[in-house]
PDB file of N, CA and C in Angstrom:
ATOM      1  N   UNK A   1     -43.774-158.141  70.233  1.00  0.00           N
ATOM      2  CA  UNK A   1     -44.567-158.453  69.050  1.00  0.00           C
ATOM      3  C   UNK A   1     -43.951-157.834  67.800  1.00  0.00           C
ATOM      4  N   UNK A   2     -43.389-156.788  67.947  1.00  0.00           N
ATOM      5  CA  UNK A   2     -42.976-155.815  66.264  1.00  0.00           C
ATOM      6  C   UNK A   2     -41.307-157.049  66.398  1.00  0.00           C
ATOM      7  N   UNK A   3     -40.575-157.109  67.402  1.00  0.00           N
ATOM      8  CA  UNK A   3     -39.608-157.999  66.956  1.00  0.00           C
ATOM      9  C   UNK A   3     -40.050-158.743  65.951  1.00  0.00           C
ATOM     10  N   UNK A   4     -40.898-159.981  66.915  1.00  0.00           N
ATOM     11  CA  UNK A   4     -41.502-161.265  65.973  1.00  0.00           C
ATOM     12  C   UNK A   4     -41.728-160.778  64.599  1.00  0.00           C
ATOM     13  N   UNK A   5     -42.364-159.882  64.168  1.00  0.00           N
ATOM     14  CA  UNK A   5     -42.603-159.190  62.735  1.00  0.00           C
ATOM     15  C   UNK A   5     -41.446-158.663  61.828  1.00  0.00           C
ATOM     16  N   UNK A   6     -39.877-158.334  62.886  1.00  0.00           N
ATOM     17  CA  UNK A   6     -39.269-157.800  62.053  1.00  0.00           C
ATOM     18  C   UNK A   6     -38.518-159.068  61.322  1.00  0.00           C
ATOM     19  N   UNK A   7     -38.511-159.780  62.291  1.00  0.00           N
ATOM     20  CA  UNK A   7     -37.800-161.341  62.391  1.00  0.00           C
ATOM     21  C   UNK A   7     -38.711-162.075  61.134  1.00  0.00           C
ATOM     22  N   UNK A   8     -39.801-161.809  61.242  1.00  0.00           N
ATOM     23  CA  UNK A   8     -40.259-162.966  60.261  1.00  0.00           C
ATOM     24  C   UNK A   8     -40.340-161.873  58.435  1.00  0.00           C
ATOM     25  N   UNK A   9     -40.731-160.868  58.659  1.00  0.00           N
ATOM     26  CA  UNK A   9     -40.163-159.866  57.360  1.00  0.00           C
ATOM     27  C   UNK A   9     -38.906-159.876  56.839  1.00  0.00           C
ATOM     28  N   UNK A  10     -37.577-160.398  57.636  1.00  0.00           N
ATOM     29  CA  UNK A  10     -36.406-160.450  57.699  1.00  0.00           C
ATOM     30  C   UNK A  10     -36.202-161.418  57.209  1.00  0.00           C
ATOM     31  N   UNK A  11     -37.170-162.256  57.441  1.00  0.00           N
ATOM     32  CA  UNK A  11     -36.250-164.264  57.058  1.00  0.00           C
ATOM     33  C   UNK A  11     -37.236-164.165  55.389  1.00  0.00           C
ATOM     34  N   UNK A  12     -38.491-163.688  55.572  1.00  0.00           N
ATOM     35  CA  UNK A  12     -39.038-163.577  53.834  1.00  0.00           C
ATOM     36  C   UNK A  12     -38.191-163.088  52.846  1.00  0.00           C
ATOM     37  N   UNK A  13     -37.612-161.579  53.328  1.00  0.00           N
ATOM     38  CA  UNK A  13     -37.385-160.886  52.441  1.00  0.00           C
ATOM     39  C   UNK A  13     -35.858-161.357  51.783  1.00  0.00           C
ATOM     40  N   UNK A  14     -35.259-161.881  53.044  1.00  0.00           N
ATOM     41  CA  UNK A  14     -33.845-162.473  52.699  1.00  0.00           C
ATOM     42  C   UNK A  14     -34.135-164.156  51.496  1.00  0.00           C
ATOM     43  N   UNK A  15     -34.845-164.832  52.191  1.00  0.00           N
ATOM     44  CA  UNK A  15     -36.054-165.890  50.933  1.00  0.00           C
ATOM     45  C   UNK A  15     -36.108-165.561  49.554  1.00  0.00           C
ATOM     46  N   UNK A  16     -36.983-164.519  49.100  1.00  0.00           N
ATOM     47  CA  UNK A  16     -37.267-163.702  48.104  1.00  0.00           C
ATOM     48  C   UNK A  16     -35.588-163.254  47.750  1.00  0.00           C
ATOM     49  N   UNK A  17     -34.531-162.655  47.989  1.00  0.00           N
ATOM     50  CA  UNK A  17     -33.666-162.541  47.363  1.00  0.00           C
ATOM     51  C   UNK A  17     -32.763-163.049  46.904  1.00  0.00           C
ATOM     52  N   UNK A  18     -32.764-164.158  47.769  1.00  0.00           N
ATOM     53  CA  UNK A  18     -31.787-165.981  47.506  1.00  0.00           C
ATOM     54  C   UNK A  18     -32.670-166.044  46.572  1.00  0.00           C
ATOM     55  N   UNK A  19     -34.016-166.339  45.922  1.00  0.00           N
ATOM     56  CA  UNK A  19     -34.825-166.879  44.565  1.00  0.00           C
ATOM     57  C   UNK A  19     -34.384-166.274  43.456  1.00  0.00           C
ATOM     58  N   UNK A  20     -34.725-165.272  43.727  1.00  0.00           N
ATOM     59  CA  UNK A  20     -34.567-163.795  42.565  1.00  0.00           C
ATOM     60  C   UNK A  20     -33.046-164.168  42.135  1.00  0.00           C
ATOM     61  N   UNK A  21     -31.888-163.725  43.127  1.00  0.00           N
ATOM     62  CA  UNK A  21     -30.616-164.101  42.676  1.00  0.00           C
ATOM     63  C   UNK A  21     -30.570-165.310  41.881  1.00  0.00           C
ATOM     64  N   UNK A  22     -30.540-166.900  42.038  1.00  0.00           N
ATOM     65  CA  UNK A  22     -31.033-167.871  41.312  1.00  0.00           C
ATOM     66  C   UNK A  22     -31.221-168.030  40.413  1.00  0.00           C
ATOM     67  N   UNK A  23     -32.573-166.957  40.267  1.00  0.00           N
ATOM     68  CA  UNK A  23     -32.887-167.569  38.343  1.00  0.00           C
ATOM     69  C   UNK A  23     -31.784-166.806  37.919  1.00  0.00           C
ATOM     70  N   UNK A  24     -30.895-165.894  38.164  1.00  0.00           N
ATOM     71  CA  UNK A  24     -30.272-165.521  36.607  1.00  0.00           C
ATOM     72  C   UNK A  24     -29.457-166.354  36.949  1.00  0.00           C
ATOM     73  N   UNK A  25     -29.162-167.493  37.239  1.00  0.00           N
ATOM     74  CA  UNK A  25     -27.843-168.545  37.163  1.00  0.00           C
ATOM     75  C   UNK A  25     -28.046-169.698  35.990  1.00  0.00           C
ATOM     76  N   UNK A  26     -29.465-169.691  35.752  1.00  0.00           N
ATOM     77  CA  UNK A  26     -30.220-170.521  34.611  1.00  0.00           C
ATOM     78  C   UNK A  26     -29.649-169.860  33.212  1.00  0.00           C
ATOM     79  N   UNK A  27     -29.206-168.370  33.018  1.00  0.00           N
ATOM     80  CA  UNK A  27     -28.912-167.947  32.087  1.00  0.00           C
ATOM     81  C   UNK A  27     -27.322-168.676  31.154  1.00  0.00           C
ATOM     82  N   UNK A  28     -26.354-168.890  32.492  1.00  0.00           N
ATOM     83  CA  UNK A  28     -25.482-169.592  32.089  1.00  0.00           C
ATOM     84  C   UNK A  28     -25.420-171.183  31.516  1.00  0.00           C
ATOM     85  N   UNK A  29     -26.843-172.252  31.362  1.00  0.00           N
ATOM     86  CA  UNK A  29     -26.621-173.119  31.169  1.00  0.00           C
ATOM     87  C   UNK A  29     -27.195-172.506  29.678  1.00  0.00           C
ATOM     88  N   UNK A  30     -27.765-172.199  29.066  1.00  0.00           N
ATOM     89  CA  UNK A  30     -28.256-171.893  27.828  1.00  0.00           C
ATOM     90  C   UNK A  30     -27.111-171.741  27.016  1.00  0.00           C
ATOM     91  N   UNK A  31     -26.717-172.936  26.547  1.00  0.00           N
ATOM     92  CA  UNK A  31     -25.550-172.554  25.163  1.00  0.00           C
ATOM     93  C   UNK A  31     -25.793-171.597  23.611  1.00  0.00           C
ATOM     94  N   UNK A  32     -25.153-170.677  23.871  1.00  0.00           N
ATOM     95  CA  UNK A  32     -24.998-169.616  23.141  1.00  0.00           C
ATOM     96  C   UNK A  32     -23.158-169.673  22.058  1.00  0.00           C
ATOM     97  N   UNK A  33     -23.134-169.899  21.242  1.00  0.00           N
ATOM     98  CA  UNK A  33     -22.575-169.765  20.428  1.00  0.00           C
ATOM     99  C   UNK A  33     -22.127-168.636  19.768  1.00  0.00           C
ATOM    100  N   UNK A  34     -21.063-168.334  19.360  1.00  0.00           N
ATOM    101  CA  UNK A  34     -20.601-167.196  18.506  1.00  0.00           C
ATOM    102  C   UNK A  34     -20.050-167.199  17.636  1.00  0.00           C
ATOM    103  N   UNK A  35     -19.949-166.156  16.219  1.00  0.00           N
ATOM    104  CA  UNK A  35     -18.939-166.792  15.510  1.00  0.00           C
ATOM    105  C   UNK A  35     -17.869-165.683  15.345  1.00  0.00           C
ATOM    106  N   UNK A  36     -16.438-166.074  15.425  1.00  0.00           N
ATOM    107  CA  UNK A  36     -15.378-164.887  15.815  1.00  0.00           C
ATOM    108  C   UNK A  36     -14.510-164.339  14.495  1.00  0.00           C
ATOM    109  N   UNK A  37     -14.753-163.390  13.960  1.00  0.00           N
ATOM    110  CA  UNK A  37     -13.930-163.170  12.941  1.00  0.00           C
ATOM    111  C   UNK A  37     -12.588-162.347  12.861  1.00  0.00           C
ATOM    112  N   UNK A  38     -11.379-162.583  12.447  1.00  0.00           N
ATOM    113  CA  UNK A  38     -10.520-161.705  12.481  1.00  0.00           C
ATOM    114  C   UNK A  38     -10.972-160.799  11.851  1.00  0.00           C
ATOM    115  N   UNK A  39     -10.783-158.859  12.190  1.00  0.00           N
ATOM    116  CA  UNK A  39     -11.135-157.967  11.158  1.00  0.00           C
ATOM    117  C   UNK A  39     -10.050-157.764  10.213  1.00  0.00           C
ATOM    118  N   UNK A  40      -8.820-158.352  10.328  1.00  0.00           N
ATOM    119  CA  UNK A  40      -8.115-158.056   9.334  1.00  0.00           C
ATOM    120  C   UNK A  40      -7.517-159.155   7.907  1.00  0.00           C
ATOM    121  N   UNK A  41      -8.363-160.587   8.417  1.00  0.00           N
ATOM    122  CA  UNK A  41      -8.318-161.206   7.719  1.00  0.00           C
ATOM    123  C   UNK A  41      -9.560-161.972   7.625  1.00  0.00           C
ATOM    124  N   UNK A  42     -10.975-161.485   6.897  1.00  0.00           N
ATOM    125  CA  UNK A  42     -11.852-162.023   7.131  1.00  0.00           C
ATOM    126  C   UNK A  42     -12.044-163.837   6.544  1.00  0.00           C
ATOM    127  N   UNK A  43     -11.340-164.020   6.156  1.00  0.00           N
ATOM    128  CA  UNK A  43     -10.820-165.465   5.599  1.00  0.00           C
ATOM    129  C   UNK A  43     -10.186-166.261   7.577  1.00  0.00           C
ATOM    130  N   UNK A  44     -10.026-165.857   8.647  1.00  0.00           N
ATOM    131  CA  UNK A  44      -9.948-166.547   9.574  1.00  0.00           C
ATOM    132  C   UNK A  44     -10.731-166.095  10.340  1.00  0.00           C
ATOM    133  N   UNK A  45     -11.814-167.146  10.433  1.00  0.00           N
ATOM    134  CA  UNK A  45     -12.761-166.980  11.735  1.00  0.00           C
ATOM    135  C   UNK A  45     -13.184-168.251  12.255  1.00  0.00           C
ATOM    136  N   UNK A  46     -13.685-168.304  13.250  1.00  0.00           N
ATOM    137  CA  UNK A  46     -13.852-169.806  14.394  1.00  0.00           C
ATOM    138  C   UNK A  46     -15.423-169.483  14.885  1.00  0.00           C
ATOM    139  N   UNK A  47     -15.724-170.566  15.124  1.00  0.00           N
ATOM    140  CA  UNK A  47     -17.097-170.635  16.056  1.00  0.00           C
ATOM    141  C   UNK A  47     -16.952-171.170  17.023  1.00  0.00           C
ATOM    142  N   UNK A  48     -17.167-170.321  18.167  1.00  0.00           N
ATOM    143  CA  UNK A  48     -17.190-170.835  19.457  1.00  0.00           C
ATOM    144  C   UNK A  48     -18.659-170.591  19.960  1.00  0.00           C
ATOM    145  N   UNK A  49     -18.313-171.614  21.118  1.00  0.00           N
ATOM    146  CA  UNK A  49     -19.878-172.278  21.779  1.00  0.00           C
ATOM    147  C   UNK A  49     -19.493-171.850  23.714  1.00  0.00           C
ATOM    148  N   UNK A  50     -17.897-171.535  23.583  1.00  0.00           N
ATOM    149  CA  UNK A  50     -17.968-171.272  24.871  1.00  0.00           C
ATOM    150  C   UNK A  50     -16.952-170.059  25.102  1.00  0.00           C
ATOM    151  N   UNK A  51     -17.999-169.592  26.423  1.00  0.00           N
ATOM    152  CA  UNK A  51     -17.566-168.280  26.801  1.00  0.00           C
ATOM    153  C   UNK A  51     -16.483-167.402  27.471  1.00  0.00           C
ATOM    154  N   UNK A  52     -15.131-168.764  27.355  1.00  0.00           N
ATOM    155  CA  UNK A  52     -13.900-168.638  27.617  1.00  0.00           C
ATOM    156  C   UNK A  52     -13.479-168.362  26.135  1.00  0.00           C
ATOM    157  N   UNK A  53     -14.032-169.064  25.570  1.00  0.00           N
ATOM    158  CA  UNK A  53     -13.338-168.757  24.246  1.00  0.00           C
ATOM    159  C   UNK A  53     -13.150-167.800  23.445  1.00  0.00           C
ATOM    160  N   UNK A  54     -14.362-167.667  23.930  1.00  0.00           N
ATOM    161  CA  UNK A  54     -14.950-165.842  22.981  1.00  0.00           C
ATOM    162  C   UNK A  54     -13.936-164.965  23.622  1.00  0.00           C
ATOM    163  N   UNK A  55     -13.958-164.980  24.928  1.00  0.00           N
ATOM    164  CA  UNK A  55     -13.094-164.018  25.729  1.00  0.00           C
ATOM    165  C   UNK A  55     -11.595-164.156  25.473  1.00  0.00           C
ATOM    166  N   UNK A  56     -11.203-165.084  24.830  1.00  0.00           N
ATOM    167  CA  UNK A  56      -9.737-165.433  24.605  1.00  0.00           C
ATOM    168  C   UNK A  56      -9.796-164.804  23.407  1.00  0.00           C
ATOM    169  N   UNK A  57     -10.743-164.797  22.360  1.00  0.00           N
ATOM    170  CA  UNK A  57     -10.190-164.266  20.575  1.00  0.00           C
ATOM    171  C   UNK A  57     -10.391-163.202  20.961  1.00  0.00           C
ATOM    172  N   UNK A  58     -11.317-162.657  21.959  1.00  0.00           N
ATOM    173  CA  UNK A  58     -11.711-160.884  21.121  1.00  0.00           C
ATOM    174  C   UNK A  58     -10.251-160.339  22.074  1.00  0.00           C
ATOM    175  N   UNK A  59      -9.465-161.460  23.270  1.00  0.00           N
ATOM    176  CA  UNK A  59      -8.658-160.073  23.848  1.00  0.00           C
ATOM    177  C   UNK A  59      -7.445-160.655  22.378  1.00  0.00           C
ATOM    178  N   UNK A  60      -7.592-161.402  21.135  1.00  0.00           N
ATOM    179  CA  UNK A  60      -6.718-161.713  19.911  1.00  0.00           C
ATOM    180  C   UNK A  60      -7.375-160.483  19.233  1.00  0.00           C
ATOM    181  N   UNK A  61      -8.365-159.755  19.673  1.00  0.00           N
ATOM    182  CA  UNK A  61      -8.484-158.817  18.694  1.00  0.00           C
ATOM    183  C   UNK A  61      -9.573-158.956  17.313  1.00  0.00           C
ATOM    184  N   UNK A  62     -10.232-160.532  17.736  1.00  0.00           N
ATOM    185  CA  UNK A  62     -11.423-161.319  16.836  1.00  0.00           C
ATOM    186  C   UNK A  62     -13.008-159.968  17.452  1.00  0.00           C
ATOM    187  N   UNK A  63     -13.474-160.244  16.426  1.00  0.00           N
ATOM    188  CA  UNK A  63     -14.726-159.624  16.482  1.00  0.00           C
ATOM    189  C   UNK A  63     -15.910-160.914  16.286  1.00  0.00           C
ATOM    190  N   UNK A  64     -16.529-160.940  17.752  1.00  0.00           N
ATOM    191  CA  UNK A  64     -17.582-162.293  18.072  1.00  0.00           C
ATOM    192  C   UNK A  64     -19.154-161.368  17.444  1.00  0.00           C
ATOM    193  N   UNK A  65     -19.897-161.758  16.731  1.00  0.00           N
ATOM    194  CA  UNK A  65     -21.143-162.285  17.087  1.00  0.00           C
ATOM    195  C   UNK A  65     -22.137-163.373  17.560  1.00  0.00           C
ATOM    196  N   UNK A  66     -23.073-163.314  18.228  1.00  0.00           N
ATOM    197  CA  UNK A  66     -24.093-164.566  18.502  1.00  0.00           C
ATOM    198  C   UNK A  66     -24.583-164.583  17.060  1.00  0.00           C
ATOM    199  N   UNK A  67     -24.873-166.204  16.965  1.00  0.00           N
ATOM    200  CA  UNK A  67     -25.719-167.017  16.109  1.00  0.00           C
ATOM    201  C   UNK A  67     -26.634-167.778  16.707  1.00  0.00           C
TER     202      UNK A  67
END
């Protein structure tokens, strides 16, 4: 009988953490935008919408904020 209980606490709790994990995957469809400025020439800056991009200027040394 405590098997059957650990077995069925086991298959919930593993349930409950496949969900939980999940929603934060919803976070990535939400388009978030940035806008990237060079600090040494504030006359060149870009707006990016994606999060390769951002990651490509700031390792150029761009400084991103969200908008």
């Amino acid at each position: 009988m405590l098997s059957m209980r650990r077995k069925i606490f086991l298959k919930v709790s593993i349930s409950l953490i496949v969900i939980f994990m999940l929603s934060f995957a919803s976070c990535d469809t939400v388009p978030f935008c940035w806008e990237c400025v060079n600090p040494h020439n504030s006359l060149d800056w870009q707006t990016v919408c994606s999060s390769m991009s951002k990651v490509k200027l700031e390792s150029y040394g761009y400084v991103c904020t969200p908008y």
